[in-house]
N, C-alpha and C. Protein backbone atom coordinates (compact mmCIF):
# COMPACT_ATOMS: atom_id res chain seq x y z
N UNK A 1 0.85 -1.17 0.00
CA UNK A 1 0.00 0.00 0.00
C UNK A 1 0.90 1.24 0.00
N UNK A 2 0.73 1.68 -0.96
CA UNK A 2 1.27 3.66 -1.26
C UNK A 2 0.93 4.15 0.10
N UNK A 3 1.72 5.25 0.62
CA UNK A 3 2.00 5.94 1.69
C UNK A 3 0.79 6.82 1.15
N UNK A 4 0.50 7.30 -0.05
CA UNK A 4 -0.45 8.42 -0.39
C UNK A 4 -1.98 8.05 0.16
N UNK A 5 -2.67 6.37 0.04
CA UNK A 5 -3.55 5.79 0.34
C UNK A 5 -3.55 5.64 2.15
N UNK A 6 -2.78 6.73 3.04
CA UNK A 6 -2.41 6.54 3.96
C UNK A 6 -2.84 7.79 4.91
N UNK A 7 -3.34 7.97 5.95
CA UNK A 7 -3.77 8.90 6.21
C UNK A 7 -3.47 8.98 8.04
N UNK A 8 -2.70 9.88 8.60
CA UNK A 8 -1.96 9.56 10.25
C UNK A 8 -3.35 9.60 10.78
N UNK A 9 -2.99 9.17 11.75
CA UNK A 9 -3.84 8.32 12.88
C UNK A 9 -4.09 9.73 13.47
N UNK A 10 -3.43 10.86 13.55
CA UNK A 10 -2.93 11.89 14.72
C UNK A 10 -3.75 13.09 14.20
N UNK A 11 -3.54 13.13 12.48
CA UNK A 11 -4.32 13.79 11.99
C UNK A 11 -6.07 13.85 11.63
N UNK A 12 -5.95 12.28 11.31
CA UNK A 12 -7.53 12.18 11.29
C UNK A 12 -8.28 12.58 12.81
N UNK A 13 -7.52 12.28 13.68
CA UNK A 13 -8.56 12.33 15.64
C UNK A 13 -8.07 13.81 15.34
N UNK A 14 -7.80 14.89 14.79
CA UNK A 14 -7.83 16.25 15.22
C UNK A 14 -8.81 16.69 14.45
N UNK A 15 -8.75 16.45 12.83
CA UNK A 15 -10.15 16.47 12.37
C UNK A 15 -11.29 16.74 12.82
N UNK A 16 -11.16 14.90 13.56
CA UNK A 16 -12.60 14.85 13.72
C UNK A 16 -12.78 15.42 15.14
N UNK A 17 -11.62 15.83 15.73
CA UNK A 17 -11.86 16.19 17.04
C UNK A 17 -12.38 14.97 18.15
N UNK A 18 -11.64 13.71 17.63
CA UNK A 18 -11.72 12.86 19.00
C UNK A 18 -10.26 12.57 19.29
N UNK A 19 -10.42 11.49 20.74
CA UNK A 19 -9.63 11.06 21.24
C UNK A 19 -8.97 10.24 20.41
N UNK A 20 -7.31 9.98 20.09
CA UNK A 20 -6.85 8.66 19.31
C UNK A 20 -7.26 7.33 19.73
N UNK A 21 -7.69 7.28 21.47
CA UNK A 21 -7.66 5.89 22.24
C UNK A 21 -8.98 5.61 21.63
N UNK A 22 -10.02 6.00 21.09
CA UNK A 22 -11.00 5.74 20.50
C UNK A 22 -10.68 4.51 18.80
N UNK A 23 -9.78 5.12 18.42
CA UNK A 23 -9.27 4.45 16.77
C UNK A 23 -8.60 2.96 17.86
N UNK A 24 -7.68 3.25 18.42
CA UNK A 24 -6.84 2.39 19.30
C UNK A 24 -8.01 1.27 19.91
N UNK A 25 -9.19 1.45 20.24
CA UNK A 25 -10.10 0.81 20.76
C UNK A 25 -11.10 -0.06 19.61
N UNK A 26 -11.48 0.72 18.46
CA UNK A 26 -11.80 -0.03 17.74
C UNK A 26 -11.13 -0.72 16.74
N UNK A 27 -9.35 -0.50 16.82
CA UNK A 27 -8.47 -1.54 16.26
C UNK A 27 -8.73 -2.88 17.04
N UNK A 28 -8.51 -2.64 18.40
CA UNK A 28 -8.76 -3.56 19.64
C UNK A 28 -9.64 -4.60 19.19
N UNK A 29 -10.64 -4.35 18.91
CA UNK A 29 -12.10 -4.77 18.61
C UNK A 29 -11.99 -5.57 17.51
N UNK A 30 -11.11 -5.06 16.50
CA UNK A 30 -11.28 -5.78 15.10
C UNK A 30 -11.85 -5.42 14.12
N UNK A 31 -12.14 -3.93 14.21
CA UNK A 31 -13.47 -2.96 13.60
C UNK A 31 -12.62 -2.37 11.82
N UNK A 32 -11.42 -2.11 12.46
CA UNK A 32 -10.81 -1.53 11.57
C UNK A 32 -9.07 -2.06 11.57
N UNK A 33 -8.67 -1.64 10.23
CA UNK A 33 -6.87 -1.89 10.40
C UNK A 33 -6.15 -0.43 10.34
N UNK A 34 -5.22 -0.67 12.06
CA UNK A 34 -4.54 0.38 11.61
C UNK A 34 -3.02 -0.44 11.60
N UNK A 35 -1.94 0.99 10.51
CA UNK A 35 -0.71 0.16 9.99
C UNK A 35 -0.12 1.19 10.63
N UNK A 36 0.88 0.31 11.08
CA UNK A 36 2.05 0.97 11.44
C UNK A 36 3.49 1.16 10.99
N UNK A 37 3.78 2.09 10.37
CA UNK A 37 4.87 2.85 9.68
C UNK A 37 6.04 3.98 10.25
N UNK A 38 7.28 3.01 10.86
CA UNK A 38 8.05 4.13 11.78
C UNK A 38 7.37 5.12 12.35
N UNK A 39 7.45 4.29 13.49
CA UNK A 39 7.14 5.21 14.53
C UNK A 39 5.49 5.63 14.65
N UNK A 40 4.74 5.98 13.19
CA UNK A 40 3.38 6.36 13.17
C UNK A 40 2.54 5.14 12.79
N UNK A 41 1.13 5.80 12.85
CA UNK A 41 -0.20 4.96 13.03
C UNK A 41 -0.76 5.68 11.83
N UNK A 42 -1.09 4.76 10.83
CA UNK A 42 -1.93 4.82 9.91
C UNK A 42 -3.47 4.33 9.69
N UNK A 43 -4.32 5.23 9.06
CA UNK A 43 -5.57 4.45 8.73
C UNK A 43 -5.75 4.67 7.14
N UNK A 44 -5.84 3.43 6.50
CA UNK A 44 -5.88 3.28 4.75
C UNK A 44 -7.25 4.32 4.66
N UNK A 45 -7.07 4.73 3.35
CA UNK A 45 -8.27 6.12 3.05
C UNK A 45 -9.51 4.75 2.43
N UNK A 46 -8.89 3.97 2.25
CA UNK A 46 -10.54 3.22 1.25
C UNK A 46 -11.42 2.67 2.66
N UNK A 47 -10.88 2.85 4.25
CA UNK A 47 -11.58 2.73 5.48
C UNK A 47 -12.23 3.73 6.10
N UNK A 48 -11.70 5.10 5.61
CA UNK A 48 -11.94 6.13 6.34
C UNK A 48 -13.85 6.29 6.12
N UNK A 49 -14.75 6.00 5.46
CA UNK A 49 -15.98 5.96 5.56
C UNK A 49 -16.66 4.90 6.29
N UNK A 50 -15.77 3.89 7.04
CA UNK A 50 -16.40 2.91 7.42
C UNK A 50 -15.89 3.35 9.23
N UNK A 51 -14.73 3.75 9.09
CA UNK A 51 -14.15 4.74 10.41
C UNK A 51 -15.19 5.85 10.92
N UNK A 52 -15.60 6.84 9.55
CA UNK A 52 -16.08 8.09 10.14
C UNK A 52 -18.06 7.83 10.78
N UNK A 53 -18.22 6.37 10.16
CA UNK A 53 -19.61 6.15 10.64
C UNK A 53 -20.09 5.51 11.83
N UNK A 54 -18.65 4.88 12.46
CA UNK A 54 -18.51 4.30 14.20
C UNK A 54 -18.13 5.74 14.96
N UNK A 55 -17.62 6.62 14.28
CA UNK A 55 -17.02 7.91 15.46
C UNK A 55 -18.44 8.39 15.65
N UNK A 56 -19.50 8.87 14.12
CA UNK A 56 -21.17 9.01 14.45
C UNK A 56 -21.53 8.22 15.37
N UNK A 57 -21.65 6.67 15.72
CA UNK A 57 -22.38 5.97 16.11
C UNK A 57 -21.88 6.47 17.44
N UNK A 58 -20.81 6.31 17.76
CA UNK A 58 -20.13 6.75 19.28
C UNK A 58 -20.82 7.44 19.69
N UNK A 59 -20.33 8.97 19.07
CA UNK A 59 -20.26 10.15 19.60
C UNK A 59 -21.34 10.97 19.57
N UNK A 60 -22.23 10.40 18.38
CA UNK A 60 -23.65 11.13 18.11
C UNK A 60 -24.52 10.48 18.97
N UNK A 61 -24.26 9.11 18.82
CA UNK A 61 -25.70 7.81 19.36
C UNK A 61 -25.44 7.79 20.73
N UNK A 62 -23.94 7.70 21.07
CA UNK A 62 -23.47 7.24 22.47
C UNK A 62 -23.72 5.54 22.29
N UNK A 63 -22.87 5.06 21.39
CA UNK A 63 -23.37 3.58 21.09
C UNK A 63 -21.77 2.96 21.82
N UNK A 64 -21.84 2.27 22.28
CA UNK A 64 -20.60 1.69 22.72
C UNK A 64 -20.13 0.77 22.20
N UNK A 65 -18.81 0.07 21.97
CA UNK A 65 -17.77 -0.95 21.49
C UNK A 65 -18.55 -1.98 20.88
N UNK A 66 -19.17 -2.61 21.97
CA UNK A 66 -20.04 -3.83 21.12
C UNK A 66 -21.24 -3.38 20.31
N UNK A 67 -21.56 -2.35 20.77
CA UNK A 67 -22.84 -2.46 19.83
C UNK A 67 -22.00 -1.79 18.55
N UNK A 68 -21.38 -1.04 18.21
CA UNK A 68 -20.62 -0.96 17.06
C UNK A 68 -20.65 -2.48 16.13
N UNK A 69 -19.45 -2.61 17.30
CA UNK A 69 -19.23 -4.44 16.54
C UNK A 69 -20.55 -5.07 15.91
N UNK A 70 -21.51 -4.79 16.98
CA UNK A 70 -22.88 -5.40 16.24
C UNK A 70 -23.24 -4.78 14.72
N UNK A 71 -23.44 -3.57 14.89
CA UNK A 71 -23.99 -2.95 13.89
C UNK A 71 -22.95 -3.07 12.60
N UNK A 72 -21.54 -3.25 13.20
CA UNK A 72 -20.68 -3.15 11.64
C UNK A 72 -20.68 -4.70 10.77
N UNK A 73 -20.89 -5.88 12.21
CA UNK A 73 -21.22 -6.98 11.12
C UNK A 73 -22.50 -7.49 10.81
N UNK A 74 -23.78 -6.32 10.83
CA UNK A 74 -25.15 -6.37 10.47
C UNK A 74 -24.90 -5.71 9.42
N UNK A 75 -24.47 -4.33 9.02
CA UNK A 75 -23.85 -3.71 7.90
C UNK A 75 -23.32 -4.79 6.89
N UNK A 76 -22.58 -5.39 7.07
CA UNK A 76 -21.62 -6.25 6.46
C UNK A 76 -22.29 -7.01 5.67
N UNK A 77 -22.77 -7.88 6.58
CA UNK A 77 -24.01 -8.99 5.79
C UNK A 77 -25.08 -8.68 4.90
N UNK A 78 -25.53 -7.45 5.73
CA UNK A 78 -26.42 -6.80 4.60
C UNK A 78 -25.73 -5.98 3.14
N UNK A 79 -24.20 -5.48 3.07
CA UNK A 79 -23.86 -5.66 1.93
C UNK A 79 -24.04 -6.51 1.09
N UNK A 80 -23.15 -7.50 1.82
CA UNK A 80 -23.17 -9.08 1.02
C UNK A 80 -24.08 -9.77 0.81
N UNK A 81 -25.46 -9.85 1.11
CA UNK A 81 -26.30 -10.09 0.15
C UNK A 81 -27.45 -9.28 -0.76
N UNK A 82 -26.91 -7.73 -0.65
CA UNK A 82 -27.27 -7.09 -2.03
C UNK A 82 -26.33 -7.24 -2.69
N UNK A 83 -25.11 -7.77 -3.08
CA UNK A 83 -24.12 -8.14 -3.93
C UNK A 83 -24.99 -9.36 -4.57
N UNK A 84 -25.15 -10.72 -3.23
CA UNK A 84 -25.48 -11.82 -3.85
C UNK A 84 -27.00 -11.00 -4.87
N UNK A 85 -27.99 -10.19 -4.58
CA UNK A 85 -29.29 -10.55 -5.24
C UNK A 85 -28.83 -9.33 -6.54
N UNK A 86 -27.78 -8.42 -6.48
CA UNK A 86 -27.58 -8.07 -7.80
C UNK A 86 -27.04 -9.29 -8.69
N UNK A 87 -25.94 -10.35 -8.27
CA UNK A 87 -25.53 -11.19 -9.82
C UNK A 87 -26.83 -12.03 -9.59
C-alpha cells in the first residue's frame, strides 16, 4: 500500500476532534486496520468511511464498542447479500 492511500492516525482524531484511544479501541475490537509505519499509526483512506460512521455511532448515538461491533457486522451482511441478489 502507497503511503499516499495513507492517512496519520494523529491527523484524522484532530479532524474529527476525538480522542486517538477511540481508533486504538476499535483496532482492539477488530473494527478496523490500523498500519504501522516508523514510529506512526496509519488508517488506509478506502476505510476512512467505514471509520467516520462508528465515530457518528459513538459520539452522536453514544453507542458503545459492542454495539458498534454489532452494527458493523449487520452492515456487512447486509452488503453481502445485495451483492449476492444483484448477480
Amino acid at each position: 500500500m502507497e503511503s499516499s492511500d495513507l492517512i496519520a492516525v494523529e491527523a484524522f482524531c484532530t479532524h474529527w476532534e476525538i480522542d486517538p484511544s477511540f481508533i486504538e479501541s476499535l483496532h482492539e475490537y477488530g473494527l478496523i486496520e490500523v498500519i504501522g509505519l516508523e514510529d506512526n499509526r496509519y488508517l488506509a483512506m478506502e476505510n476512512l468511511k467505514d471509520v467516520e460512521k462508528m465515530i457518528r455511532f459513538h459520539y452522536d448515538l453514544k453507542i458503545n464498542m459492542e454495539g458498534i461491533d454489532v452494527i458493523s457486522n449487520l452492515l456487512r451482511q447486509i452488503d453481502e447479500l445485495q451483492r449476492e441478489l444483484k448477480t
